[in-house]
Protein backbone atom coordinates (compact mmCIF):
# COMPACT_ATOMS: atom_id res chain seq x y z
CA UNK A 1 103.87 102.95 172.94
CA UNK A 2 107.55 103.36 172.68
CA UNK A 3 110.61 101.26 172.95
CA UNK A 4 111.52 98.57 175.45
CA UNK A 5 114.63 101.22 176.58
CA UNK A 6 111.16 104.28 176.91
CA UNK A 7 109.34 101.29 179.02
CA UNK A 8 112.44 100.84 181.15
CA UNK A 9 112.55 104.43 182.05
CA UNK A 10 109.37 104.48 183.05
CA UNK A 11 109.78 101.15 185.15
CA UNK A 12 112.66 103.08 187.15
CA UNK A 13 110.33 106.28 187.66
CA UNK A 14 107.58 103.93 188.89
CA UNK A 15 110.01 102.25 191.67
CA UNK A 16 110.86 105.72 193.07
CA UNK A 17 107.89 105.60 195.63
CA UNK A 18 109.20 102.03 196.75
CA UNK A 19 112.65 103.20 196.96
CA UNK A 20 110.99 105.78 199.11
CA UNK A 21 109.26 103.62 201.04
CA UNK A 22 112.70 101.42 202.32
CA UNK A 23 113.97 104.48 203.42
CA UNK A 24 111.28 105.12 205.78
CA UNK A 25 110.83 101.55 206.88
CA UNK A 26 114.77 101.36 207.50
CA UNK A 27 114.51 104.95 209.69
CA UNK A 28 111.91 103.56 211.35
CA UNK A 29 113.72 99.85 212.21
CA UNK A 30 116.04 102.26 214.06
CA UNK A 31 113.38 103.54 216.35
CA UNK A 32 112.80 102.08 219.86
CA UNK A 33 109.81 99.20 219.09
CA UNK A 34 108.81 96.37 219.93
CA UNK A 35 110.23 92.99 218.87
CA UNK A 36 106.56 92.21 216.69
CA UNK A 37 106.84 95.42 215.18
CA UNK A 38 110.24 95.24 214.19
CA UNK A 39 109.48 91.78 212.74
CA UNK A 40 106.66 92.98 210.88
CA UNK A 41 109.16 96.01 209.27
CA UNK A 42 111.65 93.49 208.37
CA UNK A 43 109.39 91.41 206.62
CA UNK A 44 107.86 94.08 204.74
CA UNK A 45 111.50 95.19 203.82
CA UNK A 46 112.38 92.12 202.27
CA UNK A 47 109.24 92.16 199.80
CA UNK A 48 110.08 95.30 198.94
CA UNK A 49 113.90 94.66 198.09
CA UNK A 50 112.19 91.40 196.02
CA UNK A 51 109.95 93.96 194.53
CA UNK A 52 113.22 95.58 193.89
CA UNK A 53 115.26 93.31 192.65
CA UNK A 54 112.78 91.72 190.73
CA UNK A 55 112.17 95.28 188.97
CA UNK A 56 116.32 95.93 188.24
CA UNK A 57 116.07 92.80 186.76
CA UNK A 58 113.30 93.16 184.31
CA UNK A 59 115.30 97.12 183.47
CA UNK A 60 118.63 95.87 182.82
CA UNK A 61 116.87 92.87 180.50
CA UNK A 62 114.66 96.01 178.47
CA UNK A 63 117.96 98.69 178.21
CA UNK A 64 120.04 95.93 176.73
CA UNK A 65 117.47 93.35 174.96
CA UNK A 66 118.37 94.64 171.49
CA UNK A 67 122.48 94.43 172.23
CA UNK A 68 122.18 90.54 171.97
């Protein structure tokens, strides 16, 4: 195993597929659907920008845990 920073670099290649995923559930909000299925988008958008945020979080604490 490597250092916290190695971890954190592979925590950011590991969010690339979510990352991915918001972009095609954003293209698709912009689609004609139906009110249900646009709820349904949105709500699976905002776990994945928790998933995100929750994930930039956790990098920024490994790159920089041995500067304090």
């Amino acid at each position: 195993m490597g250092t916290l920073y190695d971890l954190a670099q592979e925590y950011k290649e590991n969010m690339k597929p979510v990352e991915e995923r918001i972009e095609e559930l954003e293209d698709l909000l912009r689609k004609p659907l139906s009110a249900e299925k646009k709820r349904c988008i949105r709500h699976r958008l905002n776990v994945l920008h928790k998933m995100q945020l929750d994930n930039a979080r956790t990098i920024r604490e490994m790159e920089n845990y041995y500067e304090t």
